[in-house]
C-alpha atoms as a PDB file:
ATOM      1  CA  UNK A   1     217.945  21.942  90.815  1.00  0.00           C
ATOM      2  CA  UNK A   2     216.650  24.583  93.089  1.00  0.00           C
ATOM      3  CA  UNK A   3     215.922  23.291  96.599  1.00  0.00           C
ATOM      4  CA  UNK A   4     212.321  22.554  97.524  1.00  0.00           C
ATOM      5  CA  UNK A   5     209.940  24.185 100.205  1.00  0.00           C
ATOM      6  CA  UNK A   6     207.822  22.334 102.667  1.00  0.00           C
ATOM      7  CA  UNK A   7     204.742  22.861 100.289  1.00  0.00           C
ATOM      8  CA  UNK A   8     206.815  21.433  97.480  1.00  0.00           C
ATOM      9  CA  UNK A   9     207.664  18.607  99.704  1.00  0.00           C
ATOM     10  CA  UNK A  10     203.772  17.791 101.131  1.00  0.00           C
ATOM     11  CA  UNK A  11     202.543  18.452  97.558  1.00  0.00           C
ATOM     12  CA  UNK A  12     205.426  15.601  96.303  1.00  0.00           C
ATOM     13  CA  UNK A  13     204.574  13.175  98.962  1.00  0.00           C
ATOM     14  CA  UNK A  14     201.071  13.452  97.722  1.00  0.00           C
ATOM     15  CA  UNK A  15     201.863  12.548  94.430  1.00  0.00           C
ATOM     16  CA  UNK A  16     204.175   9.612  95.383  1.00  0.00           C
ATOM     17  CA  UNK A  17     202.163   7.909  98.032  1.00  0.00           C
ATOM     18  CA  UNK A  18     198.704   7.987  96.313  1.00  0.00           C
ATOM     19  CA  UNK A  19     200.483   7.346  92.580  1.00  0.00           C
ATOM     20  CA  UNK A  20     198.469  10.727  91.112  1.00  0.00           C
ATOM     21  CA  UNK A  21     201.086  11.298  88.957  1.00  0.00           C
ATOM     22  CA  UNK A  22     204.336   9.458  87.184  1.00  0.00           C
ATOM     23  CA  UNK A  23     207.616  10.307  85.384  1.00  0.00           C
ATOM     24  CA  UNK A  24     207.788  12.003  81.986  1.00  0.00           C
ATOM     25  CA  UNK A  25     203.983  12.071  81.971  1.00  0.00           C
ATOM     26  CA  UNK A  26     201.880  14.695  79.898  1.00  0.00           C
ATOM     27  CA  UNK A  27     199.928  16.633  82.229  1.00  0.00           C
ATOM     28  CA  UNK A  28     197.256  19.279  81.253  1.00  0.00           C
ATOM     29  CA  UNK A  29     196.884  21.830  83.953  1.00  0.00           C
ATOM     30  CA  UNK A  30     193.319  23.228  84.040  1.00  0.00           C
ATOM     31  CA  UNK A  31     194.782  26.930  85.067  1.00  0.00           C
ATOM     32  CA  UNK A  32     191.477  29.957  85.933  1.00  0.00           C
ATOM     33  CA  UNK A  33     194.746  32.470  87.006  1.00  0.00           C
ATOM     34  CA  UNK A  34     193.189  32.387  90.831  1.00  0.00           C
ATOM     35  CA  UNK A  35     195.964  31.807  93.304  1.00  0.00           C
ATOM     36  CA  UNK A  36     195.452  28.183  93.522  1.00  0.00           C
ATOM     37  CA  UNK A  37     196.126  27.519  89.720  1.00  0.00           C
ATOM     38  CA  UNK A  38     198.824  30.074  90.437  1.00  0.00           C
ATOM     39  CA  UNK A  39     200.179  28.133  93.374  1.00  0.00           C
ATOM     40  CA  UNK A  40     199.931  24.510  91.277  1.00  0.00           C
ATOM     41  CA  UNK A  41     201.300  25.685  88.013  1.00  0.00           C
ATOM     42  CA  UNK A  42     204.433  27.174  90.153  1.00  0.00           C
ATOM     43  CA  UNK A  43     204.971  24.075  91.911  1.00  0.00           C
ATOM     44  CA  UNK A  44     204.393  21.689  88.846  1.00  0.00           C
ATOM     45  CA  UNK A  45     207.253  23.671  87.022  1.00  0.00           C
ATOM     46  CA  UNK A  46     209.303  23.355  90.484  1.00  0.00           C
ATOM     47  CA  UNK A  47     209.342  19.326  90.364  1.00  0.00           C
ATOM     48  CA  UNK A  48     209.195  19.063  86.661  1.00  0.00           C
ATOM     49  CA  UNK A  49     213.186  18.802  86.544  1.00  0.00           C
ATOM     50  CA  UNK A  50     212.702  15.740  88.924  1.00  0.00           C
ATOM     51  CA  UNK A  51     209.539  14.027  87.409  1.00  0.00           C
ATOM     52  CA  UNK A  52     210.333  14.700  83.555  1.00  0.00           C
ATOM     53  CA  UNK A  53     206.642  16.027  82.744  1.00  0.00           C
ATOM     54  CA  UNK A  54     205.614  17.620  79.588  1.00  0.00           C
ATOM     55  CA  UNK A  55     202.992  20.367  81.124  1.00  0.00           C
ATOM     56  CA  UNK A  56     200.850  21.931  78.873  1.00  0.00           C
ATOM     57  CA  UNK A  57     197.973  24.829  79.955  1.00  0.00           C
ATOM     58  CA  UNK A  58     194.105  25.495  79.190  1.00  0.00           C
ATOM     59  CA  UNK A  59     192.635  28.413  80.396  1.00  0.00           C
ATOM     60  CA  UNK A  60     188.407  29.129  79.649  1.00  0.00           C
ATOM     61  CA  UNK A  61     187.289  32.016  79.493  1.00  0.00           C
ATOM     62  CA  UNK A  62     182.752  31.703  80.302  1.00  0.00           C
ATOM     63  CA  UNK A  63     182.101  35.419  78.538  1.00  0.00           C
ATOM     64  CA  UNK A  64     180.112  35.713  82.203  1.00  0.00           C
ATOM     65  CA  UNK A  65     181.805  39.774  82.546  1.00  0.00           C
ATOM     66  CA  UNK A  66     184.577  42.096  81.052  1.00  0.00           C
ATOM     67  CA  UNK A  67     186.447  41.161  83.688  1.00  0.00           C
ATOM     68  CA  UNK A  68     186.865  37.360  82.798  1.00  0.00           C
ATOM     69  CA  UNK A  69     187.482  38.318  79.450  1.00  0.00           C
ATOM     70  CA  UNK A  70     190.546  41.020  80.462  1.00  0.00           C
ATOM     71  CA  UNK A  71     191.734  38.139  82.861  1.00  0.00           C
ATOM     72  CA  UNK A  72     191.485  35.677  79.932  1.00  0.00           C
ATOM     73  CA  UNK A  73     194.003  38.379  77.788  1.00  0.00           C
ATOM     74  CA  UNK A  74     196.061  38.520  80.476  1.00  0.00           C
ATOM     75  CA  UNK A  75     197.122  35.018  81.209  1.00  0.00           C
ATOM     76  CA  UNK A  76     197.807  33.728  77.492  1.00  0.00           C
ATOM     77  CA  UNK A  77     200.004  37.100  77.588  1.00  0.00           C
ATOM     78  CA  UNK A  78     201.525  35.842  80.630  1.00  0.00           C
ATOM     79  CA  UNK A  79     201.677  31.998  79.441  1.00  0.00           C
ATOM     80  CA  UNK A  80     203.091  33.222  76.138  1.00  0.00           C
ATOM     81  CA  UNK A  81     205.860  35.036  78.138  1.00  0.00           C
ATOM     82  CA  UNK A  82     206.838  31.617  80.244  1.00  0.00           C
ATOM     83  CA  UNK A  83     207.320  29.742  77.025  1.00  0.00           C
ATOM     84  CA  UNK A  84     203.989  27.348  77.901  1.00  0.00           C
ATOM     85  CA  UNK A  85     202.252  25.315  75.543  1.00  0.00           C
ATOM     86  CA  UNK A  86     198.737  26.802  75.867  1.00  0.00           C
ATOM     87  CA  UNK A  87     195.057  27.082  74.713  1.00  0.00           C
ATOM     88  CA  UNK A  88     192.147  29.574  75.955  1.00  0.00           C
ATOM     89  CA  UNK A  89     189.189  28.402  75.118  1.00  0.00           C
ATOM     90  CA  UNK A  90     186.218  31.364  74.803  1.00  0.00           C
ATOM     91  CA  UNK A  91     182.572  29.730  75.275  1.00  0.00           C
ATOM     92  CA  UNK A  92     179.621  31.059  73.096  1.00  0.00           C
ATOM     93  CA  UNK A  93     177.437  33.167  75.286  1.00  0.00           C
ATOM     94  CA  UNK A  94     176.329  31.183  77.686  1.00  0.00           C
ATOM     95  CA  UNK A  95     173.868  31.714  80.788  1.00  0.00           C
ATOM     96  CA  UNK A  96     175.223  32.258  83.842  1.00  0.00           C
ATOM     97  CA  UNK A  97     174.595  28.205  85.248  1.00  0.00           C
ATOM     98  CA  UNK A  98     177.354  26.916  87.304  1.00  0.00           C
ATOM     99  CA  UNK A  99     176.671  23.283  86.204  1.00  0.00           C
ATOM    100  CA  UNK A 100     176.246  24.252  82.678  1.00  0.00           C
ATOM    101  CA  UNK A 101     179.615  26.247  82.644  1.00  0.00           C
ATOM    102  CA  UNK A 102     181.158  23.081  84.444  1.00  0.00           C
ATOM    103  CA  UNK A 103     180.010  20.741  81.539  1.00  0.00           C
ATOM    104  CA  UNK A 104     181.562  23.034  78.806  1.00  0.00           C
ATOM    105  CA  UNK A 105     184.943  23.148  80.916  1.00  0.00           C
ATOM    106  CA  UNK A 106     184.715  19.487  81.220  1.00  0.00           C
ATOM    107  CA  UNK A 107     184.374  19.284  77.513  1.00  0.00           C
ATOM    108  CA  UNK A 108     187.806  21.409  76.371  1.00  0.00           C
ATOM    109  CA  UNK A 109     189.581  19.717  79.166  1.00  0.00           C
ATOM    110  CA  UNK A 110     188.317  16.234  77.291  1.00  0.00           C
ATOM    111  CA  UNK A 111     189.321  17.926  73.832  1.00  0.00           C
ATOM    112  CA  UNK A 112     192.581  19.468  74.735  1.00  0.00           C
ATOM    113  CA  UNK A 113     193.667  16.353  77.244  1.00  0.00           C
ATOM    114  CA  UNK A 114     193.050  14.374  73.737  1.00  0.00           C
ATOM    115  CA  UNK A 115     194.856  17.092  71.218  1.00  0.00           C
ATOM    116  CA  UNK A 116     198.169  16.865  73.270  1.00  0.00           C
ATOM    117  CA  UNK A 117     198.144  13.646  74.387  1.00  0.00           C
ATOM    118  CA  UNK A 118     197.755  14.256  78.281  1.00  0.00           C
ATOM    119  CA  UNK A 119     196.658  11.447  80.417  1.00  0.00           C
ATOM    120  CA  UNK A 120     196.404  13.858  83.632  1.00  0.00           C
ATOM    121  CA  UNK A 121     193.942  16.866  83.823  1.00  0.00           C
ATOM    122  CA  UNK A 122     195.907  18.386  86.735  1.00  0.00           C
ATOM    123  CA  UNK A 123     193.309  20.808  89.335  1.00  0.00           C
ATOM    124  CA  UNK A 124     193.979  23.478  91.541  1.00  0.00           C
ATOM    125  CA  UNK A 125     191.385  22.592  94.300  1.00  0.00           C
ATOM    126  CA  UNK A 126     192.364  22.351  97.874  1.00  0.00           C
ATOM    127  CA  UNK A 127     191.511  20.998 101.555  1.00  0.00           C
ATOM    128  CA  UNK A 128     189.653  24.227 101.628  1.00  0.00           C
ATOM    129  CA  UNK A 129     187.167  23.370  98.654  1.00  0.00           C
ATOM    130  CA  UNK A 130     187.036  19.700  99.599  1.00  0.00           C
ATOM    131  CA  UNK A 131     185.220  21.558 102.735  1.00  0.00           C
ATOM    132  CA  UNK A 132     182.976  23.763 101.279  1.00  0.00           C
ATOM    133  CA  UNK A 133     181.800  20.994  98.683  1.00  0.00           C
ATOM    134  CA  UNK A 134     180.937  18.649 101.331  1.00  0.00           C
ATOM    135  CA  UNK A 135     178.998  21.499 103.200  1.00  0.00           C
ATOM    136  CA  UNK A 136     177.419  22.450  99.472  1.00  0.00           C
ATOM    137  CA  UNK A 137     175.993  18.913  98.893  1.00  0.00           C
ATOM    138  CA  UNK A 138     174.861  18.464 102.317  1.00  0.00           C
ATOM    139  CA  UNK A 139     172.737  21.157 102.188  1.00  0.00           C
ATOM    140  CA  UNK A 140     171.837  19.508  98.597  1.00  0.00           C
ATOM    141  CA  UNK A 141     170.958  16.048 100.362  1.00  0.00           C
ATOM    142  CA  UNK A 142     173.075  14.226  98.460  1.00  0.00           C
ATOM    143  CA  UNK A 143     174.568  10.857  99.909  1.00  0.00           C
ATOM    144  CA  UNK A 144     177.924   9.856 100.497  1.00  0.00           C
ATOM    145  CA  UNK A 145     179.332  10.171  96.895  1.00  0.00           C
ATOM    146  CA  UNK A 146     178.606  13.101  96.773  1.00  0.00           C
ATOM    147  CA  UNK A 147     179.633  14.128  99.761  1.00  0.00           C
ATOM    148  CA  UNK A 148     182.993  12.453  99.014  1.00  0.00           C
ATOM    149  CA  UNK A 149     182.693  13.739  95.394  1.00  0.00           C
ATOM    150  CA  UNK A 150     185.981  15.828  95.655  1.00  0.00           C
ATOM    151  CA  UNK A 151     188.736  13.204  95.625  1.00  0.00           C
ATOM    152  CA  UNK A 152     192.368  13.012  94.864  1.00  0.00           C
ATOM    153  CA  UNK A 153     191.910  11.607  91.278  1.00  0.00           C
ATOM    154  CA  UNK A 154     188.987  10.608  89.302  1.00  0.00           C
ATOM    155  CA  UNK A 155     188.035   9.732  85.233  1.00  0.00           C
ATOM    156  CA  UNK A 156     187.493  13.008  83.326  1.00  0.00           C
ATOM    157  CA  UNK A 157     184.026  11.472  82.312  1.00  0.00           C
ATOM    158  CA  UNK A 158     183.344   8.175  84.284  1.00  0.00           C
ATOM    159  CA  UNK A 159     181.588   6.524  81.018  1.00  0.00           C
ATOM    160  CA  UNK A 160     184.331   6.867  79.170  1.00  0.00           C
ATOM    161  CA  UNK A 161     187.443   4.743  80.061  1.00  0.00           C
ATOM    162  CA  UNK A 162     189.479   6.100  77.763  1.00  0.00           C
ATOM    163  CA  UNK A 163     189.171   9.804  79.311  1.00  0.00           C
ATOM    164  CA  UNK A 164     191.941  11.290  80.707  1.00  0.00           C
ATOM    165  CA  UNK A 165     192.463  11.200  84.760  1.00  0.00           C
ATOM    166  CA  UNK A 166     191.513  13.796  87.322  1.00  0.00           C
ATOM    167  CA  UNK A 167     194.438  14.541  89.603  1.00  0.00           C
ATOM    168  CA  UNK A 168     193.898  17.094  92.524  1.00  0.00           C
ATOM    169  CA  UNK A 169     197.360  17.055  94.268  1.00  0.00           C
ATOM    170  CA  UNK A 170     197.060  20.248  96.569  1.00  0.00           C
ATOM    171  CA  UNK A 171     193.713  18.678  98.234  1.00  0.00           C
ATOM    172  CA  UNK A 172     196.336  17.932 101.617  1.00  0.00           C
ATOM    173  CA  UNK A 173     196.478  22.078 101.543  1.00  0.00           C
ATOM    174  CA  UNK A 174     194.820  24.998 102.435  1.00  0.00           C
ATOM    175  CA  UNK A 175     193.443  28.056 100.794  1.00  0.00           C
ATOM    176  CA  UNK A 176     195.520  30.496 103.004  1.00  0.00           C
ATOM    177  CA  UNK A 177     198.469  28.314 102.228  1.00  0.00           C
ATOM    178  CA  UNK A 178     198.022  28.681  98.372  1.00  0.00           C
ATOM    179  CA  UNK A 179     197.741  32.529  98.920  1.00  0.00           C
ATOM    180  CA  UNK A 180     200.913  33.027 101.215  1.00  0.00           C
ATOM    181  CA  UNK A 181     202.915  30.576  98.116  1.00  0.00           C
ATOM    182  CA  UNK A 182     201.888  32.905  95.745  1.00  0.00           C
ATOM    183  CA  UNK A 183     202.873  36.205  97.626  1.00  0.00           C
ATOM    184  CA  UNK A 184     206.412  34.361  98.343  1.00  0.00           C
ATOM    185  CA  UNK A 185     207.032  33.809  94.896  1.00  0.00           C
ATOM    186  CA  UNK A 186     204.959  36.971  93.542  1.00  0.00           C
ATOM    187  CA  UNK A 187     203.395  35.773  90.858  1.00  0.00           C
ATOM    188  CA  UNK A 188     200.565  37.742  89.274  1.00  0.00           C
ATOM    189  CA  UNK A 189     197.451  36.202  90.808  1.00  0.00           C
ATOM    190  CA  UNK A 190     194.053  37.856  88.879  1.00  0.00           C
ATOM    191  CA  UNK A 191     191.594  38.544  91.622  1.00  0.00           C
ATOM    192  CA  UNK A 192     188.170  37.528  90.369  1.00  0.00           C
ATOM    193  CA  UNK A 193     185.666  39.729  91.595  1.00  0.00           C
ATOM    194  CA  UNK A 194     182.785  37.205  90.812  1.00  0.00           C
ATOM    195  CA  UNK A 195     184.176  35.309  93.984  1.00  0.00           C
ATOM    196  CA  UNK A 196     182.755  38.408  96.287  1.00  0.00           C
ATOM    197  CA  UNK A 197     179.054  38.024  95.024  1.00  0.00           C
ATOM    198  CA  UNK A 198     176.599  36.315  97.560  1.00  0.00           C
ATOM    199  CA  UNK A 199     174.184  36.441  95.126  1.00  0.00           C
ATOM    200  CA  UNK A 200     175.677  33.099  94.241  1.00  0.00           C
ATOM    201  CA  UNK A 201     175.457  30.148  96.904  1.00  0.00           C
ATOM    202  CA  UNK A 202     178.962  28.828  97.171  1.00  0.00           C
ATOM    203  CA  UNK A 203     180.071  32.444  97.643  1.00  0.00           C
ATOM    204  CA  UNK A 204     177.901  32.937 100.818  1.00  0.00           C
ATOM    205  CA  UNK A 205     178.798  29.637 102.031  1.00  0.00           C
ATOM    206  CA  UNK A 206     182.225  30.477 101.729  1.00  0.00           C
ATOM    207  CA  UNK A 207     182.287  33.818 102.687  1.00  0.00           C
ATOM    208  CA  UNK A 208     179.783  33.845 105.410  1.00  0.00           C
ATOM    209  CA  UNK A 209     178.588  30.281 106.617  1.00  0.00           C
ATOM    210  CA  UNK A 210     182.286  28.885 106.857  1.00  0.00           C
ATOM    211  CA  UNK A 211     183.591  31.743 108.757  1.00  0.00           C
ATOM    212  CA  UNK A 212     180.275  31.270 111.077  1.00  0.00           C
ATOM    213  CA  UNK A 213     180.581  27.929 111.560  1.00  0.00           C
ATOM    214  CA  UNK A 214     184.119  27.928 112.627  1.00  0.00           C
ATOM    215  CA  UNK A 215     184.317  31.023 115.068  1.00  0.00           C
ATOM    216  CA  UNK A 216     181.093  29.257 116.531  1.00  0.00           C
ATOM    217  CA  UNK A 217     181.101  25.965 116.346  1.00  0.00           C
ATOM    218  CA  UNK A 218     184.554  24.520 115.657  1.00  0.00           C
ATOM    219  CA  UNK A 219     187.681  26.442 115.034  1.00  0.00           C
ATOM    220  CA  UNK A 220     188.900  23.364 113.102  1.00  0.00           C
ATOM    221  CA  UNK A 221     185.926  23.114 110.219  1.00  0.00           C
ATOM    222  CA  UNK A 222     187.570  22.233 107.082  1.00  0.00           C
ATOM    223  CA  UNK A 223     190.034  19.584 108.915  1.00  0.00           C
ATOM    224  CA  UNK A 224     186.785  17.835 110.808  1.00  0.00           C
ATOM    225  CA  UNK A 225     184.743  17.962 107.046  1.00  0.00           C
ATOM    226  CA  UNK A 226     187.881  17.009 105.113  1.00  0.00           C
ATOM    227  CA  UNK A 227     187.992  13.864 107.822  1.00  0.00           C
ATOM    228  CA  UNK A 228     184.387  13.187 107.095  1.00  0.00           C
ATOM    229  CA  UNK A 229     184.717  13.363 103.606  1.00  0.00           C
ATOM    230  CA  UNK A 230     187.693  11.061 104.049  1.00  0.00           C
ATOM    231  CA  UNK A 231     185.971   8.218 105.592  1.00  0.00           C
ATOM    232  CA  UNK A 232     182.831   8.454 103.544  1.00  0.00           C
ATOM    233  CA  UNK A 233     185.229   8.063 100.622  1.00  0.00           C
ATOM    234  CA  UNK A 234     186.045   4.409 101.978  1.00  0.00           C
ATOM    235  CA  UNK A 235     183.009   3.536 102.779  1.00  0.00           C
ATOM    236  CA  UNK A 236     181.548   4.623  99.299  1.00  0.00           C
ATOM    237  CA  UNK A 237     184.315   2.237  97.459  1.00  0.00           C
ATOM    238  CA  UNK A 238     183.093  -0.611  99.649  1.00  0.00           C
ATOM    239  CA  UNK A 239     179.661  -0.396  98.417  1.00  0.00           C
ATOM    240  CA  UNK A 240     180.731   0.041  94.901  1.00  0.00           C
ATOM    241  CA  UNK A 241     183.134  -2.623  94.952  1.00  0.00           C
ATOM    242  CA  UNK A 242     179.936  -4.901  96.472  1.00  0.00           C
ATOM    243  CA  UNK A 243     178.240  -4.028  93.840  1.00  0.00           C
ATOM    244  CA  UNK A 244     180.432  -4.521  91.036  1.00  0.00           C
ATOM    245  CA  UNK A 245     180.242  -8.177  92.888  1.00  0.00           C
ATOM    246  CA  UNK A 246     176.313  -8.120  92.242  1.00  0.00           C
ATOM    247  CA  UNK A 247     176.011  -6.554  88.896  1.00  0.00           C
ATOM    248  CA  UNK A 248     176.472  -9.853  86.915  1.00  0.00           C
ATOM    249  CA  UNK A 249     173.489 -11.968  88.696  1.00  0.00           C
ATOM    250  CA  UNK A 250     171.243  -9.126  88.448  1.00  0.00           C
ATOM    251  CA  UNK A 251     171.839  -7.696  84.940  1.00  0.00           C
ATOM    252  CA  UNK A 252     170.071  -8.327  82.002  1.00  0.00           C
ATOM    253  CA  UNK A 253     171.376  -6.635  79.323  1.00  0.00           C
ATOM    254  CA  UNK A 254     168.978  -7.707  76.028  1.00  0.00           C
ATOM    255  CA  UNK A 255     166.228  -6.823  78.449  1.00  0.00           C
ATOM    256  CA  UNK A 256     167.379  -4.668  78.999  1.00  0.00           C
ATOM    257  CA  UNK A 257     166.406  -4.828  82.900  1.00  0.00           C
ATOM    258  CA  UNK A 258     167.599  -5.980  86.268  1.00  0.00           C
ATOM    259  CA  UNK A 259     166.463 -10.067  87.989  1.00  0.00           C
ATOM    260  CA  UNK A 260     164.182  -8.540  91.008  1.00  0.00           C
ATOM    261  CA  UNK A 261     165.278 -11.404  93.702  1.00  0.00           C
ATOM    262  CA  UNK A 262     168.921 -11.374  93.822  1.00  0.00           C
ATOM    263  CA  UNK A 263     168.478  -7.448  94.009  1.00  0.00           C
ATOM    264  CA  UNK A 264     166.138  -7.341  96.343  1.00  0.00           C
ATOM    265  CA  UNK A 265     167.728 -10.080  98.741  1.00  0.00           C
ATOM    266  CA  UNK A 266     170.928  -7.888  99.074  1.00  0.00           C
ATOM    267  CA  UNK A 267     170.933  -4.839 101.833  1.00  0.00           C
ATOM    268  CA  UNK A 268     169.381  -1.578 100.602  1.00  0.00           C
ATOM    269  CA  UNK A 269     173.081   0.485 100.232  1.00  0.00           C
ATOM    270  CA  UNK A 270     173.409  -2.059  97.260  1.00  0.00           C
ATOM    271  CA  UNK A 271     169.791  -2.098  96.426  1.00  0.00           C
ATOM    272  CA  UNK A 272     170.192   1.827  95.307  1.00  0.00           C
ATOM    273  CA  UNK A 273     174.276   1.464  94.146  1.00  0.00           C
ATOM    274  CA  UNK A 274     172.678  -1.047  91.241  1.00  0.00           C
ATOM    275  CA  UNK A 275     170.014   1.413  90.176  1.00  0.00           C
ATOM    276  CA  UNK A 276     171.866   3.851  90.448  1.00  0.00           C
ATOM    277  CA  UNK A 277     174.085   2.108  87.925  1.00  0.00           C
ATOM    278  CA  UNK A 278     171.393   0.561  86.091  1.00  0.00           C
ATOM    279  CA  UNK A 279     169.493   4.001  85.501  1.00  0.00           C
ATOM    280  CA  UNK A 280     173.099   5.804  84.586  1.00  0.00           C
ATOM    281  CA  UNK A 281     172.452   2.772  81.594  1.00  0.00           C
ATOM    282  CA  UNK A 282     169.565   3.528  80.408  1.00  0.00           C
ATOM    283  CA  UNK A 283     168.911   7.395  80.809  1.00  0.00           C
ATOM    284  CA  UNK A 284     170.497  10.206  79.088  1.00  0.00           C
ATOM    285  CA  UNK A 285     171.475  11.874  82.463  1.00  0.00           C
ATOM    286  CA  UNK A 286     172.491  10.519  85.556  1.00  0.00           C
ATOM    287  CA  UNK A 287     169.335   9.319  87.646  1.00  0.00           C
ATOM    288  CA  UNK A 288     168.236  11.347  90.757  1.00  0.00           C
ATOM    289  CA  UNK A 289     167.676  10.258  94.285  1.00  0.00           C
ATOM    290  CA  UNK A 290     164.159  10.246  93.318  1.00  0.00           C
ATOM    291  CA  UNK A 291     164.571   8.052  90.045  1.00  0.00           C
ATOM    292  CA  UNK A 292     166.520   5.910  91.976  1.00  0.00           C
ATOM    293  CA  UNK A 293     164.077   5.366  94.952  1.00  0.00           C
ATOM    294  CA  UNK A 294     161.034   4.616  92.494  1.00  0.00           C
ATOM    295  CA  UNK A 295     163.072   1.698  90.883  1.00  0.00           C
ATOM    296  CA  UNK A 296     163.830   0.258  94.727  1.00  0.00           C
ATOM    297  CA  UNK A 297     159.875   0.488  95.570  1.00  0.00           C
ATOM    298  CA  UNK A 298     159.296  -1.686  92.115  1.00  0.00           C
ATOM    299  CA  UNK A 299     161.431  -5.119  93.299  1.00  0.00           C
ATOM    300  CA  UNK A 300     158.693  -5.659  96.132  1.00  0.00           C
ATOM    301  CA  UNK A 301     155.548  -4.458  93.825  1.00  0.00           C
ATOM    302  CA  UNK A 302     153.391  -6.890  91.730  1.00  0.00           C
ATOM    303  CA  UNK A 303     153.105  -7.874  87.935  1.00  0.00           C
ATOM    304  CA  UNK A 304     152.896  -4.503  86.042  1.00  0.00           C
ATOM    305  CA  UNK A 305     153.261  -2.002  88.155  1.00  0.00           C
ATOM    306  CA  UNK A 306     155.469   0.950  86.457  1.00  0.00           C
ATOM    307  CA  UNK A 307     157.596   3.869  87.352  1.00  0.00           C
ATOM    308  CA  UNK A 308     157.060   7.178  87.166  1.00  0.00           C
ATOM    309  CA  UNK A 309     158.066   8.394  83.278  1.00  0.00           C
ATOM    310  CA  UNK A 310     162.004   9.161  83.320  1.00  0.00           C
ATOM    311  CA  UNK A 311     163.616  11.597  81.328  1.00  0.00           C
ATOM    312  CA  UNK A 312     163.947  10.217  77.040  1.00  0.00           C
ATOM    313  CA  UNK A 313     160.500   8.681  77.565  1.00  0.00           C
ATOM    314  CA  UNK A 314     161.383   5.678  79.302  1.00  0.00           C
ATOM    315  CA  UNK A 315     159.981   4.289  82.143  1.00  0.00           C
ATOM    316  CA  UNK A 316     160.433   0.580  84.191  1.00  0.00           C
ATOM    317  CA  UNK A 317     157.990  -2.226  84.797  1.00  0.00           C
ATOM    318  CA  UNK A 318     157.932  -5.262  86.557  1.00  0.00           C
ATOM    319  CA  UNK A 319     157.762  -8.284  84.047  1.00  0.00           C
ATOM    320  CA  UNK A 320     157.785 -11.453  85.314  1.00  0.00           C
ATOM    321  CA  UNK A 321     161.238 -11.829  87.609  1.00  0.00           C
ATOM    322  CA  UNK A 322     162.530  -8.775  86.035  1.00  0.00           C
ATOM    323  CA  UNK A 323     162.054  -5.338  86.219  1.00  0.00           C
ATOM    324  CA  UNK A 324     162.601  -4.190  82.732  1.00  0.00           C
ATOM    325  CA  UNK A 325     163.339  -0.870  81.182  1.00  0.00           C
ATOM    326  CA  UNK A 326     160.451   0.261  78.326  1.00  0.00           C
ATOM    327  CA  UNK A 327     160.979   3.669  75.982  1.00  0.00           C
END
């Protein structure tokens, strides 16, 4: 076996001490061709003597420009030279919508994790993105799941326990660390151009509020925002794990609703953690802040009162000691 680099090494701790990943496992590697796919397909294939994996490759090509579509060619040339199993997925034309692109990606992944058997969807993201996510929902005003959002393993889709798991094992690196792996080892990293359009948010924050921020403010950015994200992360699972705790003296599922005294009794972090979980129930789509907040103002109001219409025509009213969900 050839010896490993440092990266290898970090990368391998990762995967040992926080159990993302286990011997002779099927791992799907969700591979764009930017240099940190590059960099995590590479090192996969480095420890896969040691670990025994089966890796397999997707690749999705949005149809946004030519040039996704050439760099889509490219790679399952490239792939098909390796000896990879492989898919490429084209989308339907689609509107340019990062969200909407990210729920079709999420979908093959879901597909092709369940075609070959994979019970890891393996990322490329690093410390860098962890950083520029937590800056991205900030700005959003989202609250501390969000801001901790980019972790080291999630579900695929969190209703669904039988979805395959989320593993993100270069999060402990950085994005000029992925690109000086890639030169070393020369492997044929496609340069998206669609990365150098501000027109697009996360491109200016990247390219232009990041670099900002750190000659001005701190040198050390991404570190200080990865820390953050870190201990919001913990303090998140608390309040979930709390309100798992709650969930079964407040929920009435032939309702269904939610017992208004219990719920309101316990501290406001929980208050909004069981709506939030309760809504997630009974709505097509996750619930926004706003949702949420108009089902917390309903446990102190009186007999009747109603929310604001949610989305599928539903709405919730206070009956009796519940507060009930009508459609």
């Amino acid at each position: 076996m050839a010896r490993l680099s440092p990266l290898h090494l970090r990368v391998q701790c990762a995967i040992r001490q926080r159990q993302l990943l286990h011997p002779s496992q099927r791992l799907l590697v969700a591979f764009s061709g930017g240099q940190d796919s590059f960099c995590l397909l590479q090192v996969l294939r480095d420890l896969q003597p040691r670990w025994g994996w089966q890796i397999f490759v997707l690749h999705c090509d949005h149809r946004w420009s030519v040039d996704e579509t050439e760099c889509a060619r490219f790679l399952q040339g490239w792939l098909q030279q390796q000896g990879l199993p492989h898919a490429v997925e084209t989308a339907d034309p689609i509107r340019r919508d990062e969200a909407g692109a990210r729920a079709w990606r999420y979908q093959q992944l879901d597909k092709w994790a369940r075609i070959w058997d994979c019970s890891a969807v393996v990322m490329g993201h690093t410390a860098s993105d962890r950083a520029e996510t937590f800056l991205w929902n900030l700005l959003r005003g989202t609250g501390a799941a969000g801001l901790s959002s980019l972790d080291w393993q999630r579900r695929l889709d969190d209703r669904d326990p039988t979805s395959a798991q989320v593993v993100r094992p270069l999060l402990g690196l950085y994005r000029w660390e992925t690109e000086q792996f890639c030169q070393q080892h020369q492997l044929p990293v496609w340069p998206d151009r669609s990365n150098q359009d501000l027109a697009h948010g996360r491109n200016r924050l990247r390219l232009e509020v990041v670099p900002y921020l750190k000659q001005h403010f701190n040198p050390q950015l991404e570190a200080a925002l990865n820390r953050a994200a870190t201990l919001l992360q913990a303090e998140h699972e608390l309040v979930v794990a709390q309100a798992a705790q709650l969930w079964p003296q407040v929920y009435e599922p032939a309702l269904p609703g939610l017992r208004r005294d219990p719920l309101q009794a316990a501290p406001l972090a929980l208050q909004r953690q069981v709506m939030f979980q309760f809504l997630s129930l009974v709505l097509p789509h996750y619930p926004t802040f706003d949702q949420v907040e108009a089902g917390i103002q309903l446990l102190k109001a009186g007999q009747g009162s109603r929310s604001p219409d949610y989305p599928g025509g539903r709405w919730l009213e206070v009956k009796g000691d519940h507060l009930v969900c009508f459609h």
